[in-house]
Protein backbone atom coordinates (compact mmCIF):
# COMPACT_ATOMS: atom_id res chain seq x y z
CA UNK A 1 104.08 180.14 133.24
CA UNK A 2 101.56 182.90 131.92
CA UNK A 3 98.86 180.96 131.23
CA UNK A 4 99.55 179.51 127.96
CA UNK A 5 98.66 176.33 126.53
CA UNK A 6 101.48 174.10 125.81
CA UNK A 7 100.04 173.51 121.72
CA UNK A 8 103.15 171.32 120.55
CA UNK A 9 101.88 168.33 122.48
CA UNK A 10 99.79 167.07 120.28
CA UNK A 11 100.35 168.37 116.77
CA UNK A 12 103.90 167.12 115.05
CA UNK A 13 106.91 168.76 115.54
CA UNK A 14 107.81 171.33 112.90
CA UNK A 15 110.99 169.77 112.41
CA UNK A 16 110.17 166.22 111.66
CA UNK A 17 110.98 164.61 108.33
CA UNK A 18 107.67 163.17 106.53
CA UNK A 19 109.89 159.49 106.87
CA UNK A 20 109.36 159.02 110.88
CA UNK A 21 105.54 159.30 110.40
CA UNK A 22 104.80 155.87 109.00
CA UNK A 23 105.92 153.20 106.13
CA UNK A 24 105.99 153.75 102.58
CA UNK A 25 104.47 151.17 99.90
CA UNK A 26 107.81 150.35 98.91
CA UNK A 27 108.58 149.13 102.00
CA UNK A 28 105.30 147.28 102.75
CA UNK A 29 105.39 146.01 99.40
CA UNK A 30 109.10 144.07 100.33
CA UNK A 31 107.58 143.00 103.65
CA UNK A 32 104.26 141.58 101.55
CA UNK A 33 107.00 139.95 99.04
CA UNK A 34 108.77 138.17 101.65
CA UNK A 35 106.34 136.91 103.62
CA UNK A 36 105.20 135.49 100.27
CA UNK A 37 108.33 133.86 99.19
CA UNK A 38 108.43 132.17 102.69
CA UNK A 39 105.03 130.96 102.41
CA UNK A 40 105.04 129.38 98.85
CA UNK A 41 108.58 127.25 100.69
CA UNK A 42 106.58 126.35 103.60
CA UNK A 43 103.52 125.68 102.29
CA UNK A 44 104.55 122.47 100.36
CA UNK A 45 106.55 121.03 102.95
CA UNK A 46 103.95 121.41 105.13
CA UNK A 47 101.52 119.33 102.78
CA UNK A 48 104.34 116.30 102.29
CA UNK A 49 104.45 116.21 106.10
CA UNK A 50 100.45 115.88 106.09
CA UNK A 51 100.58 113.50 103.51
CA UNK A 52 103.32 111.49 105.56
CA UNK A 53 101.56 111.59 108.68
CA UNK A 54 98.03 110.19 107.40
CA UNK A 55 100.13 107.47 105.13
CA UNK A 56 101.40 106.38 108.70
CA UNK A 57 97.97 106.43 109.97
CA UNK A 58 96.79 104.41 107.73
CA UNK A 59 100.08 101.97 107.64
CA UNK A 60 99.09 101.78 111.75
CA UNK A 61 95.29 101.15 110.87
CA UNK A 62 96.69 97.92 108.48
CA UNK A 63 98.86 96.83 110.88
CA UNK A 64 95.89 96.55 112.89
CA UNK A 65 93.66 94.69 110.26
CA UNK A 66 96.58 92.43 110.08
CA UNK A 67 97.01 91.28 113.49
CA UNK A 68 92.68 91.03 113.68
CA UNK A 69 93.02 88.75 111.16
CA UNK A 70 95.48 86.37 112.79
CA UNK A 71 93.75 86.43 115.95
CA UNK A 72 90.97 85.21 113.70
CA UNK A 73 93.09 82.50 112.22
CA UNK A 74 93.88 81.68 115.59
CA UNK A 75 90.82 80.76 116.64
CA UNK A 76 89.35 79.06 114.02
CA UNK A 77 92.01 78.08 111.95
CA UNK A 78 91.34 79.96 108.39
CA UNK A 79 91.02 83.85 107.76
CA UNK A 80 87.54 83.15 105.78
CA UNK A 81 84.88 82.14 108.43
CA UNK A 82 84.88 80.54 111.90
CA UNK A 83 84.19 76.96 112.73
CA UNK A 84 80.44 77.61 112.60
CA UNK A 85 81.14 78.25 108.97
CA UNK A 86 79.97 81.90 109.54
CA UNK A 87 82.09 84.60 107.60
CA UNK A 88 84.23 86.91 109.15
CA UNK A 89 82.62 89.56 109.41
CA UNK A 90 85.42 92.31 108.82
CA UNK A 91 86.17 90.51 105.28
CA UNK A 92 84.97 93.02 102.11
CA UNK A 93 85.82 94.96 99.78
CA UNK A 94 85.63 97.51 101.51
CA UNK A 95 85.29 96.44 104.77
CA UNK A 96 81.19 96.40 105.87
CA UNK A 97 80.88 99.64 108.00
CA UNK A 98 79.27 98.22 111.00
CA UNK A 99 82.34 96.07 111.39
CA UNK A 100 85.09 98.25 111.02
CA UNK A 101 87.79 98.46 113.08
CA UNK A 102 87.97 101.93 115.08
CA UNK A 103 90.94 102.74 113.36
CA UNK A 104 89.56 102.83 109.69
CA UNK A 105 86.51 104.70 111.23
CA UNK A 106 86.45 108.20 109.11
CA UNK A 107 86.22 109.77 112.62
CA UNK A 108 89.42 108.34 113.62
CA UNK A 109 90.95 108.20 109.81
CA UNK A 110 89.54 111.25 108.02
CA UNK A 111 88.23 108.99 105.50
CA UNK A 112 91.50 109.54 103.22
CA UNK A 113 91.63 105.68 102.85
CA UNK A 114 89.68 102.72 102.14
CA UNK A 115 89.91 99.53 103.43
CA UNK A 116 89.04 96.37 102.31
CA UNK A 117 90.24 92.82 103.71
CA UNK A 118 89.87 89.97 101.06
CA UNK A 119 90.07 86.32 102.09
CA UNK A 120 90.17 83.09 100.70
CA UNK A 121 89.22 79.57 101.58
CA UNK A 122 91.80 76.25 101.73
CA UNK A 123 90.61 74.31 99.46
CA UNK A 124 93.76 72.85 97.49
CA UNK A 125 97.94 73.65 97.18
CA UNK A 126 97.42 76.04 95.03
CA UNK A 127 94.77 77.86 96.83
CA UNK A 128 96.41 78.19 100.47
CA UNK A 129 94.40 80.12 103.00
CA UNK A 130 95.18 83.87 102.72
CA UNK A 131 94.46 87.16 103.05
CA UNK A 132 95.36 90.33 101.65
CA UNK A 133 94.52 94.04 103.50
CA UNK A 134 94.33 97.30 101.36
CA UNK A 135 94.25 100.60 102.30
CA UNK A 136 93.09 102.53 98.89
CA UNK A 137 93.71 106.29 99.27
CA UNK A 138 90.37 108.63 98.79
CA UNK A 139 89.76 112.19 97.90
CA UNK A 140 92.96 114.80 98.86
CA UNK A 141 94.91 111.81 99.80
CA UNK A 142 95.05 110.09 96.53
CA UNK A 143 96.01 113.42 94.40
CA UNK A 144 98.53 114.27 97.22
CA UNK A 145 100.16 110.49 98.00
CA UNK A 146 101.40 109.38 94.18
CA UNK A 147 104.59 107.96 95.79
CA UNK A 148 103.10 105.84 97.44
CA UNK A 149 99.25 105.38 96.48
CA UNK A 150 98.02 101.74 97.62
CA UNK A 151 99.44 100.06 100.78
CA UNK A 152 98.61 96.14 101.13
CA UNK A 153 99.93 94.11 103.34
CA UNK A 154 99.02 89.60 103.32
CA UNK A 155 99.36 87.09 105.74
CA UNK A 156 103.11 86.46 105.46
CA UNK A 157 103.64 90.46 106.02
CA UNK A 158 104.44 90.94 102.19
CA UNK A 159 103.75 94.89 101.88
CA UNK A 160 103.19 96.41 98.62
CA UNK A 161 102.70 100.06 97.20
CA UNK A 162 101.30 100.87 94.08
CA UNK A 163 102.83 104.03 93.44
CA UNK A 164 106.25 105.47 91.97
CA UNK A 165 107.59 105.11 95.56
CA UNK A 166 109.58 101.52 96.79
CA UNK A 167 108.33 100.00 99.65
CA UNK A 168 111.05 101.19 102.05
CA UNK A 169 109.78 104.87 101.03
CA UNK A 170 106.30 104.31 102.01
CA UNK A 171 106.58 101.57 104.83
């Protein structure tokens, strides 16, 4: 060697076509395009499966209501109050917050339902001793769920929706 500097290292080869050095916009723009068109598909699926999964939740959190309130009935023989004649204390519309059950806590919920237990006293036939337990969708929830809006469940384990949905669909 005679002492020269080897220059072609680092500057591009004479040779090479203006295409190897990088993308074009045309080509981003197709890569931008599809990533789009897979987004706006996934992006609503996604949301029905969020939807789905916090309408379970909250079909868990009932269930839960549900089986307080027979071990209350249990006990003292109506859903209402105990034998002291004291209320109980998870019956409201909605549900008193210091006696909520952890599930329908809006740290353990998200607060995208409601919940309200309503009760009534034995006092003839035609007023039997019941209960009814309502989860009411709130905020995101009750744009998002229309299929299904309202779940209620009573003390024969009647459930009900309110929305455009049938209760196999949402239960």
């Amino acid at each position: 060697m005679n002492g020269r500097l080897n220059t072609m290292s680092c500057a591009p080869r004479i040779g090479m076509s203006r295409r190897m050095q990088g993308f074009t916009l045309i080509e981003l723009m197709i890569v931008v395009a599809i990533i789009a068109i897979i987004a706006a598909i996934a992006y609503p699926s996604y949301i029905n499966s969020v939807v789905k999964t916090k309408r379970a939740a909250a079909e868990g959190c009932l269930s839960e209501y549900a089986n307080y309130m027979e071990r209350f009935y249990t006990a003292n023989l109506r859903y209402d109050q105990d034998t002291a004649g004291n209320a109980n204390p998870v019956v409201g519309n909605p549900v008193p917050a210091a006696n909520q059950l952890d599930c329908s806590t809006a740290q353990n919920s998200g607060a995208d339902y409601a919940f309200s237990v309503v009760a009534t006293a034995p006092n003839a036939a035609a007023n039997p001793n019941t209960y009814t337990v309502t989860a009411t969708p709130t905020g995101a929830q009750l744009s998002r769920d229309t299929q299904c809006g309202t779940l209620s469940i009573n003390q024969v384990g009647t459930r009900t929706e309110s929305g455009s949905g049938t209760v196999a669909d949402c239960w």
